[in-house]
N, C-alpha and C. Protein backbone atom coordinates (compact mmCIF):
# COMPACT_ATOMS: atom_id res chain seq x y z
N UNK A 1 -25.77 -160.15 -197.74
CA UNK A 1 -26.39 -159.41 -196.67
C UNK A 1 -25.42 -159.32 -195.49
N UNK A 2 -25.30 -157.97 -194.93
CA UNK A 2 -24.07 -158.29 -193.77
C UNK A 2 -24.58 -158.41 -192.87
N UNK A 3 -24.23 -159.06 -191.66
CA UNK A 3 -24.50 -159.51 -190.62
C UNK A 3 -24.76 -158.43 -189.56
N UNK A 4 -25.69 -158.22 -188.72
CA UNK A 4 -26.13 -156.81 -187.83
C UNK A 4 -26.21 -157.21 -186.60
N UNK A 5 -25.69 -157.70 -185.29
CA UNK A 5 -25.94 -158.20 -184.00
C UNK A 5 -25.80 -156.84 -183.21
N UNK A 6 -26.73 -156.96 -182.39
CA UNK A 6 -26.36 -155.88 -180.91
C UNK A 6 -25.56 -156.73 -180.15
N UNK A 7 -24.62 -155.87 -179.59
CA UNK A 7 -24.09 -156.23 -178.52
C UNK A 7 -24.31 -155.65 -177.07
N UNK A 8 -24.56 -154.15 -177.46
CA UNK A 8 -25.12 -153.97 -175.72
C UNK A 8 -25.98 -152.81 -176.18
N UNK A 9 -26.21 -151.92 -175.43
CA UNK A 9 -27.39 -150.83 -175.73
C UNK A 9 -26.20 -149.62 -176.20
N UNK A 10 -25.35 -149.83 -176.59
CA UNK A 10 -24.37 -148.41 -177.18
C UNK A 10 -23.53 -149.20 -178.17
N UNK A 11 -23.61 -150.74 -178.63
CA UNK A 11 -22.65 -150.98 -179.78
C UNK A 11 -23.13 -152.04 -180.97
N UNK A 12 -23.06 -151.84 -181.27
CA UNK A 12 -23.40 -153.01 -182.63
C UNK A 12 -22.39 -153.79 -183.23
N UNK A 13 -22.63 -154.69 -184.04
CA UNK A 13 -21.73 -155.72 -184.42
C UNK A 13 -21.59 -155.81 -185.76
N UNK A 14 -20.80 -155.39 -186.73
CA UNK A 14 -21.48 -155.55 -188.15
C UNK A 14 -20.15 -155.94 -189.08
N UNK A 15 -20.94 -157.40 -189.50
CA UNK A 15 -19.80 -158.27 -189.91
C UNK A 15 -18.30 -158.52 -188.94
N UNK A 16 -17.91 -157.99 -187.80
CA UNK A 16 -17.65 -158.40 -186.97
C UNK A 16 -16.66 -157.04 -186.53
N UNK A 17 -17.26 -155.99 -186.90
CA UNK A 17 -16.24 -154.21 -186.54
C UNK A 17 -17.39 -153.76 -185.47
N UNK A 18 -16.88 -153.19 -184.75
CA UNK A 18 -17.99 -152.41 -183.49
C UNK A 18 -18.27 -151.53 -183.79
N UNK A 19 -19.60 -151.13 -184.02
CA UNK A 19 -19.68 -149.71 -184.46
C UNK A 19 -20.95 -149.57 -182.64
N UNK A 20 -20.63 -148.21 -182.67
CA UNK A 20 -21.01 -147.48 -181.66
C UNK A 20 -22.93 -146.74 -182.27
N UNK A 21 -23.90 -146.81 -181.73
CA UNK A 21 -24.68 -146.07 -182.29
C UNK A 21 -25.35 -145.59 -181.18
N UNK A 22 -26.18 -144.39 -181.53
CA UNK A 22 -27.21 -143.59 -180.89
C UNK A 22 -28.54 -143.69 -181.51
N UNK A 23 -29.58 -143.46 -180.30
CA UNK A 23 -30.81 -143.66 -180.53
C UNK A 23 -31.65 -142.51 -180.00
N UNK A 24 -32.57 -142.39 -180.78
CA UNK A 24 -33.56 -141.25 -180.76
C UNK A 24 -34.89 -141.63 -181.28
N UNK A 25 -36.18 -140.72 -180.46
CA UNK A 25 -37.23 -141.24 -181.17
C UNK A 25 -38.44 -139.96 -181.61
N UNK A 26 -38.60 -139.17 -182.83
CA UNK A 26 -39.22 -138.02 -183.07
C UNK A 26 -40.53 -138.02 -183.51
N UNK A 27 -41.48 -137.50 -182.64
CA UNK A 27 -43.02 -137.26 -182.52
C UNK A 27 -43.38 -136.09 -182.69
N UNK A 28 -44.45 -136.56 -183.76
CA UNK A 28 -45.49 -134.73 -183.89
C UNK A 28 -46.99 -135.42 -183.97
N UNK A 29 -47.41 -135.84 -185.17
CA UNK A 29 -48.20 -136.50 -184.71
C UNK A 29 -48.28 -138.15 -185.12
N UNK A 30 -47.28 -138.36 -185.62
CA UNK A 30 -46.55 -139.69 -185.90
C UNK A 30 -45.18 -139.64 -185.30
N UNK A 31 -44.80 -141.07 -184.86
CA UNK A 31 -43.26 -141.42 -184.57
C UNK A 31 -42.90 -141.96 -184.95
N UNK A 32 -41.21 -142.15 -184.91
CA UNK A 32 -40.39 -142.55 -185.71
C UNK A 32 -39.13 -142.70 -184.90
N UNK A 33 -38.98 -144.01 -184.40
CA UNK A 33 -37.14 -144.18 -183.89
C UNK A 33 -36.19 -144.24 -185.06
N UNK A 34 -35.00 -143.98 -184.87
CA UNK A 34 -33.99 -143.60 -185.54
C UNK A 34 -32.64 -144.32 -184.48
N UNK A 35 -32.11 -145.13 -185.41
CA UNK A 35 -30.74 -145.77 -184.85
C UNK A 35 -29.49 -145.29 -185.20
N UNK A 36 -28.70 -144.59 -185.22
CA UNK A 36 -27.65 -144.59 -186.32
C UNK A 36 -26.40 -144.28 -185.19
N UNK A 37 -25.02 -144.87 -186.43
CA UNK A 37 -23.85 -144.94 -185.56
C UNK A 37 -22.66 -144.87 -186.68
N UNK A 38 -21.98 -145.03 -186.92
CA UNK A 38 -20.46 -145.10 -187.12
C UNK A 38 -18.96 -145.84 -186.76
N UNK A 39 -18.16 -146.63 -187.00
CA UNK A 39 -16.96 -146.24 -186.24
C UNK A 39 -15.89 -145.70 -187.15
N UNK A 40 -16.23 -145.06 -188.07
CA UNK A 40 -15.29 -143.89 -188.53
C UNK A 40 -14.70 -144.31 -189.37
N UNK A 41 -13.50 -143.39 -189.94
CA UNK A 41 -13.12 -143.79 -191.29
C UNK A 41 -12.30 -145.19 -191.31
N UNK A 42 -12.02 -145.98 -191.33
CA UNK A 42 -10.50 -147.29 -191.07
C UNK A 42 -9.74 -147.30 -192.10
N UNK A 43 -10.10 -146.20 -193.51
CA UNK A 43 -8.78 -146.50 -194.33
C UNK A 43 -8.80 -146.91 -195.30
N UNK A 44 -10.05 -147.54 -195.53
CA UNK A 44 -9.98 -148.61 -196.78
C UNK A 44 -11.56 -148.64 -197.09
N UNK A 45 -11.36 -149.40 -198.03
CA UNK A 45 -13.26 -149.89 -198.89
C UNK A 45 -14.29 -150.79 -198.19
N UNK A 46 -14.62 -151.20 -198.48
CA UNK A 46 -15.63 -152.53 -197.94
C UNK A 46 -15.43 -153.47 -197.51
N UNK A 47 -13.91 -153.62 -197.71
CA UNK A 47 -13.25 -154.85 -196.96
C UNK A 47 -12.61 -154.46 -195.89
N UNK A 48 -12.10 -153.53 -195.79
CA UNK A 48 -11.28 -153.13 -194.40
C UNK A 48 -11.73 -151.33 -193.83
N UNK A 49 -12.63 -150.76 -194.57
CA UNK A 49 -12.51 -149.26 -194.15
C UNK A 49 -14.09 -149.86 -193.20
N UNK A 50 -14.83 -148.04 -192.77
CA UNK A 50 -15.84 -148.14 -191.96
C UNK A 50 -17.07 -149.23 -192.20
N UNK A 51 -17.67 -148.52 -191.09
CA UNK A 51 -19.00 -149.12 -191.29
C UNK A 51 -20.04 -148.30 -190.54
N UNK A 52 -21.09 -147.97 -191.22
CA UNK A 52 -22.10 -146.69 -190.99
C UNK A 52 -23.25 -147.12 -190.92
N UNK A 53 -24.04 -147.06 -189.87
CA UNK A 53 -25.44 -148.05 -189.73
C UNK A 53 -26.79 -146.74 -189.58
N UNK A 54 -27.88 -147.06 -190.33
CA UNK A 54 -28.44 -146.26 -189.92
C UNK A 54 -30.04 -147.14 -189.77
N UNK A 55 -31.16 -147.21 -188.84
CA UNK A 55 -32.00 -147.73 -188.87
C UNK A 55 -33.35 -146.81 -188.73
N UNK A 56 -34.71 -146.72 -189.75
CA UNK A 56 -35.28 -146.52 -189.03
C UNK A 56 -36.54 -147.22 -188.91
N UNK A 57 -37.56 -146.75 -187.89
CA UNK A 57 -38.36 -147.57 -186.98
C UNK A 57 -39.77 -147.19 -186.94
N UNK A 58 -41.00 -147.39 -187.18
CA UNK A 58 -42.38 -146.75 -187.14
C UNK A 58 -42.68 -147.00 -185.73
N UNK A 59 -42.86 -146.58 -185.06
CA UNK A 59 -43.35 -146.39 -183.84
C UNK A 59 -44.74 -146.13 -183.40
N UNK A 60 -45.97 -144.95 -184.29
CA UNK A 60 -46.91 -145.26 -184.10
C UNK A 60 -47.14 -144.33 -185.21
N UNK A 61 -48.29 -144.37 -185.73
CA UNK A 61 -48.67 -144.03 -187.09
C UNK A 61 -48.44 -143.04 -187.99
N UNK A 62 -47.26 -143.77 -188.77
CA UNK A 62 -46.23 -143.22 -189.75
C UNK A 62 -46.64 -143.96 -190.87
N UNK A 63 -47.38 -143.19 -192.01
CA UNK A 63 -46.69 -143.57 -193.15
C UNK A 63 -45.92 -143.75 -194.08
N UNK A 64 -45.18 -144.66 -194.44
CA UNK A 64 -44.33 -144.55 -195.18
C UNK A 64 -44.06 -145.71 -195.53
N UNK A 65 -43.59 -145.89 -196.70
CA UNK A 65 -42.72 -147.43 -197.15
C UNK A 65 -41.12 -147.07 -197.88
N UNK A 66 -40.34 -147.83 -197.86
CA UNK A 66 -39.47 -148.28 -197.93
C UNK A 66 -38.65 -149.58 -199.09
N UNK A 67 -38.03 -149.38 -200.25
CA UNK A 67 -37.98 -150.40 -200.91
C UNK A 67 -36.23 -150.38 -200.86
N UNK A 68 -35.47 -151.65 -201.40
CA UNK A 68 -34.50 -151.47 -201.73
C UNK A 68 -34.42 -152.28 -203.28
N UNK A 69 -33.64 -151.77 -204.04
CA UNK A 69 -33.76 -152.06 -205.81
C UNK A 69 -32.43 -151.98 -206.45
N UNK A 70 -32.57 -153.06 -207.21
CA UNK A 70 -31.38 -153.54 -207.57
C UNK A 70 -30.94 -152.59 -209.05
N UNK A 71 -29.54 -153.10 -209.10
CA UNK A 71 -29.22 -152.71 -210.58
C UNK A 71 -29.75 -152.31 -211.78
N UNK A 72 -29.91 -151.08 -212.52
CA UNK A 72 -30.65 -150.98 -214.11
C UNK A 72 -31.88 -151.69 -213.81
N UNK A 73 -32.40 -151.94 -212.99
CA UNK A 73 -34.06 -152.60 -212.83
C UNK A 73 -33.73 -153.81 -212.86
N UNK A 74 -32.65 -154.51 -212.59
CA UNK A 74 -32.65 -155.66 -212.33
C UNK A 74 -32.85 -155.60 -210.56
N UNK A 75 -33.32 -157.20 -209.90
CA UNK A 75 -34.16 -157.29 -208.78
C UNK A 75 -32.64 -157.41 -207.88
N UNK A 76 -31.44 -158.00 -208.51
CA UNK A 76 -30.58 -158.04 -207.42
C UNK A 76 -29.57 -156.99 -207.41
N UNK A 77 -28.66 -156.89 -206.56
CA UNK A 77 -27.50 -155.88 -206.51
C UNK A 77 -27.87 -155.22 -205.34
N UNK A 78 -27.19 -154.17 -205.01
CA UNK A 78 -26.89 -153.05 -204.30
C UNK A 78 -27.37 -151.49 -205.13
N UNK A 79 -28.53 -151.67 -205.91
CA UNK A 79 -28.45 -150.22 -206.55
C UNK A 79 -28.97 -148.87 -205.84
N UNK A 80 -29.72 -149.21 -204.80
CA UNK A 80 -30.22 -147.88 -203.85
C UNK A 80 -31.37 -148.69 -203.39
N UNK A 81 -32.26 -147.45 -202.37
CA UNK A 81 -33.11 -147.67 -201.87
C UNK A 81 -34.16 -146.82 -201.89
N UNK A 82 -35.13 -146.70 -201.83
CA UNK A 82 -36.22 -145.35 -201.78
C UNK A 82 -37.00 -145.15 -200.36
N UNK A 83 -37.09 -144.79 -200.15
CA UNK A 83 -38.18 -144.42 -198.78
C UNK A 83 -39.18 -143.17 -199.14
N UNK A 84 -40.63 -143.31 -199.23
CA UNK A 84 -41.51 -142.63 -199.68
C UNK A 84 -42.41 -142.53 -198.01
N UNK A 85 -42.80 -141.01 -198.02
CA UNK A 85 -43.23 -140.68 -196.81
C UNK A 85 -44.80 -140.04 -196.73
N UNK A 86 -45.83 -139.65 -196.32
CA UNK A 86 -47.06 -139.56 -196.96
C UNK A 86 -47.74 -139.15 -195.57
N UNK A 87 -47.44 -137.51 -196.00
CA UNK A 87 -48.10 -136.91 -194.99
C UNK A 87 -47.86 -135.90 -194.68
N UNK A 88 -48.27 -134.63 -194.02
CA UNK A 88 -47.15 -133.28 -193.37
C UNK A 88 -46.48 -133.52 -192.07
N UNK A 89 -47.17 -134.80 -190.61
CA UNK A 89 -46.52 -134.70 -189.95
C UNK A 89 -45.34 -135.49 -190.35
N UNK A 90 -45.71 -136.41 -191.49
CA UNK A 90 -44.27 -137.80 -191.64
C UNK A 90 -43.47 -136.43 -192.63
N UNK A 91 -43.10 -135.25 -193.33
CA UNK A 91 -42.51 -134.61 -193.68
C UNK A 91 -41.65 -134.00 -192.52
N UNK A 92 -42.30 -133.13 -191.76
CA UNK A 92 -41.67 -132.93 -190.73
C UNK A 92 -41.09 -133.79 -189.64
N UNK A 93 -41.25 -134.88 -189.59
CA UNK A 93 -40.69 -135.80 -188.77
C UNK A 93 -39.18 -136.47 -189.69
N UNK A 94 -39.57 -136.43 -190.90
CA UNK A 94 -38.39 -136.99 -191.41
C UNK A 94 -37.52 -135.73 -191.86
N UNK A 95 -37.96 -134.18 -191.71
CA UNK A 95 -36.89 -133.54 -191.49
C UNK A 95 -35.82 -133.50 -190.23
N UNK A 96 -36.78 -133.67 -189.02
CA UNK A 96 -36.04 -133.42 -187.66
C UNK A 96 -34.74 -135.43 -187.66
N UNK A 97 -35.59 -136.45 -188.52
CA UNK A 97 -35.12 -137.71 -188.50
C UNK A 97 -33.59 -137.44 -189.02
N UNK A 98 -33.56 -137.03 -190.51
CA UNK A 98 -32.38 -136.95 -190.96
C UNK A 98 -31.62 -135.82 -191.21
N UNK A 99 -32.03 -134.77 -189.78
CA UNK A 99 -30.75 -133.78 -189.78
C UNK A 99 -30.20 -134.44 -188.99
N UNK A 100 -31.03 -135.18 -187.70
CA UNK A 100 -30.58 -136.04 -186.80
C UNK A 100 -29.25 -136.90 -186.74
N UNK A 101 -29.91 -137.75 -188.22
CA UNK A 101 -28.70 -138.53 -188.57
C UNK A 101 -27.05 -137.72 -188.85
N UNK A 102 -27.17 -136.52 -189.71
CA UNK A 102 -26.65 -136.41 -190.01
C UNK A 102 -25.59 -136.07 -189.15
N UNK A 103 -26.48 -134.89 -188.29
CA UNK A 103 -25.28 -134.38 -187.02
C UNK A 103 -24.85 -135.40 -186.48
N UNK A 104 -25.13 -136.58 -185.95
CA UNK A 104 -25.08 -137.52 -185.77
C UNK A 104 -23.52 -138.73 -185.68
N UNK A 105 -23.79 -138.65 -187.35
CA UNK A 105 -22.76 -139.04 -187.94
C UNK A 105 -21.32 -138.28 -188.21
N UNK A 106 -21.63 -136.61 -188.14
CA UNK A 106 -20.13 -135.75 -188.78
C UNK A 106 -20.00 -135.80 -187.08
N UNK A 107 -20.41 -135.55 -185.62
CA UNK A 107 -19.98 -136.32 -184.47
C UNK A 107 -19.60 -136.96 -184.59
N UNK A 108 -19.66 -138.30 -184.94
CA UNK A 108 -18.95 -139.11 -184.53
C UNK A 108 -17.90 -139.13 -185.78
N UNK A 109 -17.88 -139.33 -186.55
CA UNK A 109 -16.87 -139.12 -187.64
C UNK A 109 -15.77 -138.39 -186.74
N UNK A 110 -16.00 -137.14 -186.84
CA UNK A 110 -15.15 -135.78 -186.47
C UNK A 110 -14.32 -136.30 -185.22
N UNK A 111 -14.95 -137.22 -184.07
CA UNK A 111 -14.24 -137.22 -182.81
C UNK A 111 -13.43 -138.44 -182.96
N UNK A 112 -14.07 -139.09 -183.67
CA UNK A 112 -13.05 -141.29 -184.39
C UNK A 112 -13.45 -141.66 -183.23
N UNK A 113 -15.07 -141.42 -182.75
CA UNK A 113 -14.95 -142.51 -181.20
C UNK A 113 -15.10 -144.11 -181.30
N UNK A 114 -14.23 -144.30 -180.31
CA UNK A 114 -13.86 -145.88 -180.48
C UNK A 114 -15.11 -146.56 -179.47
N UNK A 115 -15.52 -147.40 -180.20
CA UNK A 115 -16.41 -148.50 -179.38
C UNK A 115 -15.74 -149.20 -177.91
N UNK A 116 -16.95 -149.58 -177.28
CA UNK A 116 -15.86 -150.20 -175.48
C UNK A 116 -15.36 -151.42 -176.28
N UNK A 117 -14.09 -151.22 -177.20
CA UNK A 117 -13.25 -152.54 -177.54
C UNK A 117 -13.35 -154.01 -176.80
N UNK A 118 -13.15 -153.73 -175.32
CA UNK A 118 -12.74 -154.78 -174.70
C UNK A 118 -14.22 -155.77 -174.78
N UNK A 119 -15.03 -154.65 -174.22
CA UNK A 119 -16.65 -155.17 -174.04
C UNK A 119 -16.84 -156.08 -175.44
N UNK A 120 -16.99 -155.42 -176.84
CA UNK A 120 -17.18 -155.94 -177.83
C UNK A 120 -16.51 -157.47 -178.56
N UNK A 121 -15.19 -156.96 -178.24
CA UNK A 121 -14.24 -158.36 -178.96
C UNK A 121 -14.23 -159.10 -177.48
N UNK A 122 -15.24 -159.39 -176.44
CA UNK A 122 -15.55 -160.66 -175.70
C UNK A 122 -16.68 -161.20 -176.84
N UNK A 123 -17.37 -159.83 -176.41
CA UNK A 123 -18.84 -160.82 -177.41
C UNK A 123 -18.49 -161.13 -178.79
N UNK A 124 -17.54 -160.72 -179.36
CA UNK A 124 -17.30 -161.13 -180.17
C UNK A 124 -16.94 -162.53 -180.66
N UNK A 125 -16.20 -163.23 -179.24
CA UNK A 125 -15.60 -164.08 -179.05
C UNK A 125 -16.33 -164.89 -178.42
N UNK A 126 -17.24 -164.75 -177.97
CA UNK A 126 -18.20 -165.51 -176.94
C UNK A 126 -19.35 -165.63 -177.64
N UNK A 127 -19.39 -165.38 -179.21
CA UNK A 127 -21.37 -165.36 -179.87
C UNK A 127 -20.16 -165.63 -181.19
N UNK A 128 -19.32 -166.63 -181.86
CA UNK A 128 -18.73 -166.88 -183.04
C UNK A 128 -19.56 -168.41 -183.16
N UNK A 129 -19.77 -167.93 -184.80
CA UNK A 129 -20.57 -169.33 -184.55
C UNK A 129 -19.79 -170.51 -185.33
């Protein structure tokens, strides 16, 4: 499981790379916050390239659930996740949710914005356990 800390209200901490995120929250007749961020490509795989966060949040009466499922139907691994939504406003809310993300993400991708470095690798250095 990788490690997820906030560090201030514009950066996150994950496994110990700054990623930068934005927040939004979309109402019709259910809501739904939405976290998501980036810090862009770094080059490499899982050990040294990005890291891409995306969260989301029920806010007030949304249905939906959420599973994550492992390998060939086995219970562990990394094999995907499902999110099932149940409703017309939770349809339309999770259209406006994940164009959201998306623009979102080819922003920040597209520009390589760098997290407040300095801000981050204190806390970085100041919350090591």
């Amino acid at each position: 499981m990788r490690q997820v800390k906030l560090v201030n209200e514009e950066v996150l901490s994950i496994d110990g790379n700054c990623v930068p995120f934005e927040q939004e929250v979309f109402t019709i007749l259910n809501s739904m916050a939405v976290m998501v961020g980036t810090n862009g490509s770094q080059g490499g795989d899982a050990g040294h390239g990005s890291r891409t966060y995306i969260r989301l949040q029920n806010i007030s009466g949304t249905d939906f659930s959420a599973r994550a499922f492992g390998r060939m139907g086995s219970n562990y691994g990394n094999g995907g996740v499902e999110i099932v939504f149940a409703g017309d406003s939770e349809l339309h809310v999770a259209i406006e949710m994940f164009q959201y993300i998306a623009d979102t993400l080819k922003k920040q991708a597209d520009r390589a914005r760098e997290c407040n470095v300095p801000v981050c690798a204190k806390w970085l250095l100041d919350n090591e356990e």
